[in-house]
C-alpha atoms as a PDB file:
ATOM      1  CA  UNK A   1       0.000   0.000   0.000  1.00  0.00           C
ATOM      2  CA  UNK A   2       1.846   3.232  -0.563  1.00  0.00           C
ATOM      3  CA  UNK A   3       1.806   5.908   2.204  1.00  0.00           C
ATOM      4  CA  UNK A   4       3.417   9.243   2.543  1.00  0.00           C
ATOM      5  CA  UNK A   5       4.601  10.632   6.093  1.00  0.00           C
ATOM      6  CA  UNK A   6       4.529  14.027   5.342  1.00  0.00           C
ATOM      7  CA  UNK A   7       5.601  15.223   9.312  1.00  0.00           C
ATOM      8  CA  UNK A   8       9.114  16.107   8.137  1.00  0.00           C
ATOM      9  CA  UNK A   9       7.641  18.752   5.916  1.00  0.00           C
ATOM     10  CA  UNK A  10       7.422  22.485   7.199  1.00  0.00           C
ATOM     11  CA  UNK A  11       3.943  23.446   7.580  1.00  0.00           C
ATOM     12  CA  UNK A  12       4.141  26.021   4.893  1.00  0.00           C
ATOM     13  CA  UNK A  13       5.145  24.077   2.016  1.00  0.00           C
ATOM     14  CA  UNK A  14       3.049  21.169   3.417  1.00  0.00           C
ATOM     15  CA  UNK A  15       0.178  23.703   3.339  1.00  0.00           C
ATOM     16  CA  UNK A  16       0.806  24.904  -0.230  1.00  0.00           C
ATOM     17  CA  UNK A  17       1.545  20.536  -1.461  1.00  0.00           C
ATOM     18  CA  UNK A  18      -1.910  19.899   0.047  1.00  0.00           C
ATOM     19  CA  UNK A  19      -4.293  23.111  -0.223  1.00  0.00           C
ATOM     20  CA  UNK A  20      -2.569  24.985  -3.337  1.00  0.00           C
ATOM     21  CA  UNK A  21      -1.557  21.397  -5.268  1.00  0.00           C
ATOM     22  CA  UNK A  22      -4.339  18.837  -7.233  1.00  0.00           C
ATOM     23  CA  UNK A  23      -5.845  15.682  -5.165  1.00  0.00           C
ATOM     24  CA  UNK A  24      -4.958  12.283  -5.940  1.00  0.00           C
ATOM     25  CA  UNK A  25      -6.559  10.840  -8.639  1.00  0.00           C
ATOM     26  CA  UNK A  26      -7.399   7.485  -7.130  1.00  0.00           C
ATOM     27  CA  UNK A  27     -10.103   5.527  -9.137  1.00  0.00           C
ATOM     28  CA  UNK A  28     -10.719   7.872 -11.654  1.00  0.00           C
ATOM     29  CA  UNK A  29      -8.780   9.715 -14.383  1.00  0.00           C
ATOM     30  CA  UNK A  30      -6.204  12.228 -14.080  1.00  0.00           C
ATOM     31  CA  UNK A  31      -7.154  15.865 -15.157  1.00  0.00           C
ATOM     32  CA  UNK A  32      -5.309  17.161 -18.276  1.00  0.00           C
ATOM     33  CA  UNK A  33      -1.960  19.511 -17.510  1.00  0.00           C
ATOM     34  CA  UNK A  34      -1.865  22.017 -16.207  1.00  0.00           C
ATOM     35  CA  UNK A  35      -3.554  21.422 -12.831  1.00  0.00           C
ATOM     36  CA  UNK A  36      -4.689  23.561  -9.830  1.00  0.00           C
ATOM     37  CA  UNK A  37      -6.470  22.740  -6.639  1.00  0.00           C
ATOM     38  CA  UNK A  38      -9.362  21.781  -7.600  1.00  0.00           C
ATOM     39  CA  UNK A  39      -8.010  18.991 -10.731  1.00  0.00           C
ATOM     40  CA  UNK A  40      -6.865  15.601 -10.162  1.00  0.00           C
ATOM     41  CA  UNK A  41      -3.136  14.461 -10.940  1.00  0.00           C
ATOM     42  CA  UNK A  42      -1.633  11.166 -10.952  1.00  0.00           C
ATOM     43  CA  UNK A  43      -0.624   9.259  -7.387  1.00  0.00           C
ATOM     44  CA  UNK A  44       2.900   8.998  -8.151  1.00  0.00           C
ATOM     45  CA  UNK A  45       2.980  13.156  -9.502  1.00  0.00           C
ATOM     46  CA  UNK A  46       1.636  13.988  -5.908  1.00  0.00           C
ATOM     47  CA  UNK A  47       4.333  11.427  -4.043  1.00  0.00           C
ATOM     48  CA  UNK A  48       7.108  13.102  -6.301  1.00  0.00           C
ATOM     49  CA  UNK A  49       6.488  16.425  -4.943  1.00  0.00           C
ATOM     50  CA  UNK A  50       6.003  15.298  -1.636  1.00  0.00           C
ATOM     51  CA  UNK A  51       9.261  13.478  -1.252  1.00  0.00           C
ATOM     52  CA  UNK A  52      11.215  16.562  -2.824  1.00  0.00           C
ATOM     53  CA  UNK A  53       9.359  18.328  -0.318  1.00  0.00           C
ATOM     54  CA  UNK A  54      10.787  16.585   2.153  1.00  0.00           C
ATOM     55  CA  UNK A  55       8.259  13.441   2.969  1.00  0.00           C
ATOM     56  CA  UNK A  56       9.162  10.134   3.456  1.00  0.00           C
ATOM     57  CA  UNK A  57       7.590   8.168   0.512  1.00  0.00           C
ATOM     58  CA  UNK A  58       7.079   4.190   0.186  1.00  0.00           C
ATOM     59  CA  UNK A  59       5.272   1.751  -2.050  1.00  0.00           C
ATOM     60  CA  UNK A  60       5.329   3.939  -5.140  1.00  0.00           C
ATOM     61  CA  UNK A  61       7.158   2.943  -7.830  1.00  0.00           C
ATOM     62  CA  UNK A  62       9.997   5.394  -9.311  1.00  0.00           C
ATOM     63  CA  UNK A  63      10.570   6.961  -5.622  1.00  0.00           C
ATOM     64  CA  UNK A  64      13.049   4.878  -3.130  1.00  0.00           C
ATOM     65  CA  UNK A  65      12.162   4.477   0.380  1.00  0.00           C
ATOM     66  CA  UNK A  66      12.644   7.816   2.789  1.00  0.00           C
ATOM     67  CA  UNK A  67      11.924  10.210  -0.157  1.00  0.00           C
ATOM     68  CA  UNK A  68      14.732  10.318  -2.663  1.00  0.00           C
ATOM     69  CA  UNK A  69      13.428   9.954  -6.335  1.00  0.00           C
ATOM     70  CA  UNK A  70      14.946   7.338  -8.447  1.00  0.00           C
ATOM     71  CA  UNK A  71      16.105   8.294 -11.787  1.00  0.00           C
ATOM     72  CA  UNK A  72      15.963   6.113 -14.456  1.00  0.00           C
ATOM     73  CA  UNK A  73      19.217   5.698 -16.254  1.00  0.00           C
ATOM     74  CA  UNK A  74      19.079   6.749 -19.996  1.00  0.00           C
ATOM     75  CA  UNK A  75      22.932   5.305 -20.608  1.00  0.00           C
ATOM     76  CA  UNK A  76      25.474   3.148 -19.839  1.00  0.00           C
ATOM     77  CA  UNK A  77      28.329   5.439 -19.302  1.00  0.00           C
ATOM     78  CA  UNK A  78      28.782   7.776 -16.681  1.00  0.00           C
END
């Protein structure tokens, strides 16, 4: 199940993630770009921000464990 623990996150960013920021669009289709507060944007969009906010992020593919996005490696050398 994934799950975001968002109490690392200063209340004013938090406040602006959650109040300023589109909802999770769980069971139904995301809202086309851009999006505001009252649009729906993919779960893994919303975890990205959160963990580069600051939130500990699990369960959700493409961001590792504690918050740090993964990037996906386009080549083989360095």
């Amino acid at each position: 199940m994934p799950a975001i623990d968002d109490r690392a996150v200063p209340f004013d960013v938090l406040f602006d993630l959650v109040v300023r920021g589109p909802m999770p669009a769980v069971g139904r289709p995301p809202c086309p770009p851009p999006r505001h507060a009252l649009s729906y944007a993919p779960l893994d969009e919303i975890a990205r921000a959160m963990a580069m906010a600051g939130a500990e992020v699990s369960n959700i593919p493409g961001i590792a464990p504690g918050g740090a996005v993964q990037r996906k490696r386009t080549s083989s050398v360095l």
